[in-house]
Protein backbone atom coordinates (compact mmCIF):
# COMPACT_ATOMS: atom_id res chain seq x y z
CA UNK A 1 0.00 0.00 0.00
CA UNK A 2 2.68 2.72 1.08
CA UNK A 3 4.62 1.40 -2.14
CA UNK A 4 1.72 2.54 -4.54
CA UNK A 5 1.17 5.97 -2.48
CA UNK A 6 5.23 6.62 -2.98
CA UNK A 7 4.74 5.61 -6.77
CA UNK A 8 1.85 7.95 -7.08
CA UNK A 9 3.59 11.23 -5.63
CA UNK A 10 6.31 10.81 -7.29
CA UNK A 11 4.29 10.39 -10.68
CA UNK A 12 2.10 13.74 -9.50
CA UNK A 13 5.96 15.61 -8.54
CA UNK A 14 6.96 14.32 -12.28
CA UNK A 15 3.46 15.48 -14.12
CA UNK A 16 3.67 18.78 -12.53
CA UNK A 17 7.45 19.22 -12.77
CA UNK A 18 7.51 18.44 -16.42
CA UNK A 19 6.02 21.50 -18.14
CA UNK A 20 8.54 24.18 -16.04
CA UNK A 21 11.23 22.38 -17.87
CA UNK A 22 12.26 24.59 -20.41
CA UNK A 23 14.18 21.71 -22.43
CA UNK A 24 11.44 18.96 -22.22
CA UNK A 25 11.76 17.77 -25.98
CA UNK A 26 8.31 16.92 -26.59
CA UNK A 27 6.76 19.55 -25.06
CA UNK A 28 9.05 22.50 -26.36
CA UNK A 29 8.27 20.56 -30.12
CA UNK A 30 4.49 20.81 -29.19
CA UNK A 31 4.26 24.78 -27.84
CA UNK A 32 6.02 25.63 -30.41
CA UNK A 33 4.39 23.92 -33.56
CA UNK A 34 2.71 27.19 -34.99
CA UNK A 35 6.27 29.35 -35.01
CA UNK A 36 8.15 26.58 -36.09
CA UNK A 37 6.05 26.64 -39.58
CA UNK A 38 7.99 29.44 -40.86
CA UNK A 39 11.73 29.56 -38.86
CA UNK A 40 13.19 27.11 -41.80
CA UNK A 41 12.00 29.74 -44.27
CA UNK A 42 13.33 32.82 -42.76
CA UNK A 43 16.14 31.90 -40.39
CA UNK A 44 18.69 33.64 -43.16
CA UNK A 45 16.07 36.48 -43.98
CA UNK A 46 15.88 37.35 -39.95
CA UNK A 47 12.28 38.62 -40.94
CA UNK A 48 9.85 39.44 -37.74
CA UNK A 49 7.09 38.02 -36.91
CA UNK A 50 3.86 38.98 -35.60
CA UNK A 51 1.22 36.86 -33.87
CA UNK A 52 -2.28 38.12 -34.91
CA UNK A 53 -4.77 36.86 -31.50
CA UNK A 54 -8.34 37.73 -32.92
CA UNK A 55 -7.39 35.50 -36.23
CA UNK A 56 -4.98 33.18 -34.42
CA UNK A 57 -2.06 33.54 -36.96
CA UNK A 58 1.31 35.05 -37.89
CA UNK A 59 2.14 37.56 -40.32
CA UNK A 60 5.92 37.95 -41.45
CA UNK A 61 6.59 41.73 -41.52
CA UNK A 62 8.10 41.24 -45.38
CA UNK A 63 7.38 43.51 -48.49
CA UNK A 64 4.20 42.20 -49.37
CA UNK A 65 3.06 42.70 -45.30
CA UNK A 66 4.86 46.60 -45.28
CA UNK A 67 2.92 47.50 -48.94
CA UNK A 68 0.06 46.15 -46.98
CA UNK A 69 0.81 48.30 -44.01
CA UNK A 70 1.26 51.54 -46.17
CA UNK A 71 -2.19 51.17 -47.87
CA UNK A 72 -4.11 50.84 -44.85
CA UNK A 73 -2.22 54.01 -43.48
CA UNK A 74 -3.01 55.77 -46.74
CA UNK A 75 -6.82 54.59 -46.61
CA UNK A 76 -6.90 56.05 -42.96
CA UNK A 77 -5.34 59.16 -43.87
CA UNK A 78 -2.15 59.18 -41.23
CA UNK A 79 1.12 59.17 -40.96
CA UNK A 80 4.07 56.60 -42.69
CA UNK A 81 4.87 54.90 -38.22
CA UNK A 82 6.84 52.62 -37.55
CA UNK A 83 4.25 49.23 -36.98
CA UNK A 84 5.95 47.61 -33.84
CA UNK A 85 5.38 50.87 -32.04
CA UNK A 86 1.62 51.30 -32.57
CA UNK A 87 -0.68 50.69 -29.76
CA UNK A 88 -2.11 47.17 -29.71
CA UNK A 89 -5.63 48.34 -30.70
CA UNK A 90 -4.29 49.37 -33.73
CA UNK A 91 -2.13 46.43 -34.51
CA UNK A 92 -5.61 45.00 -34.10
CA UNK A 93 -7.49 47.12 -36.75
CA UNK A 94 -4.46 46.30 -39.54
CA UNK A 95 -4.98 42.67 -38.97
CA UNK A 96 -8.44 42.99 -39.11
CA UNK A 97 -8.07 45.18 -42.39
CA UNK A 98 -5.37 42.58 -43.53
CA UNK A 99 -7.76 39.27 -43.39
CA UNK A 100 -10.94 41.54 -44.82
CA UNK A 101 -8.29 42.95 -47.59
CA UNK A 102 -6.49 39.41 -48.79
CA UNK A 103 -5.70 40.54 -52.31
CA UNK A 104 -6.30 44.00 -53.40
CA UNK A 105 -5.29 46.61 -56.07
CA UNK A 106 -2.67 47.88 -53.34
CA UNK A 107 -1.15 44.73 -53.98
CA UNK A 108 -0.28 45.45 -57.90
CA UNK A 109 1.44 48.56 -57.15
C-alpha cells in the first residue's frame, strides 16, 4: 500500500514538474508547432514576426506585409509609423483590415 502511495507522488511531482522544464523535448516541439512553420524559411532572412490573436495567426513583416501596411495608413489618412510601435488596438485594426483585404489593387502597385 505505502509502495503505490510513494509511486503515485512521485508520478504527480513528475506530471507537474515536467512542463517548467524549459528543455522537455516533446513539449518544447508541441508549444512551439505554430512558429516553427515558418523559422526554416526565414532563419537567413531574420524577418519578424507577428502573432495576430483575434485570427490566431502570424504575419511575417516582409514587403508584401509593409505594402500592406502603407495602404491601410493611406486609406486612414495618417502618418508613414513605424508598426511595432503602434498601440495594440491598432495592430488590431491592420490585422483585421489585412484578413478583410487578402488581395487588393494595393497589392499590384
Amino acid at each position: 500500500m505505502k509502495v503505490k502511495r510513494y509511486f503515485g507522488l512521485i508520478f504527480l511531482g513528475a506530471v507537474l514538474v515536467l512542463p517548467v522544464t524549459p528543455h522537455a523535448g516533446w513539449l518544447s516541439a508541441a508549444s512551439n508547432f505554430q512558429s516553427d512553420r515558418h523559422d526554416d524559411r526565414d532563419r537567413d532572412r531574420k524577418v519578424q514576426k507577428y502573432y495576430d490573436r483575434e485570427h490566431k495567426d502570424y504575419h511575417l513583416w516582409d514587403d508584401h506585409e509593409r505594402r500592406a501596411y502603407r495602404h491601410w495608413l493611406e486609406e486612414r489618412r495618417e502618418a508613414a509609423r513605424d508598426f511595432a510601435k503602434l498601440q495594440r488596438k491598432e495592430q488590431k485594426e491592420n490585422w483585421k483590415w489585412r484578413h478583410e483585404h487578402p488581395g487588393e489593387t494595393w497589392e499590384r502597385r
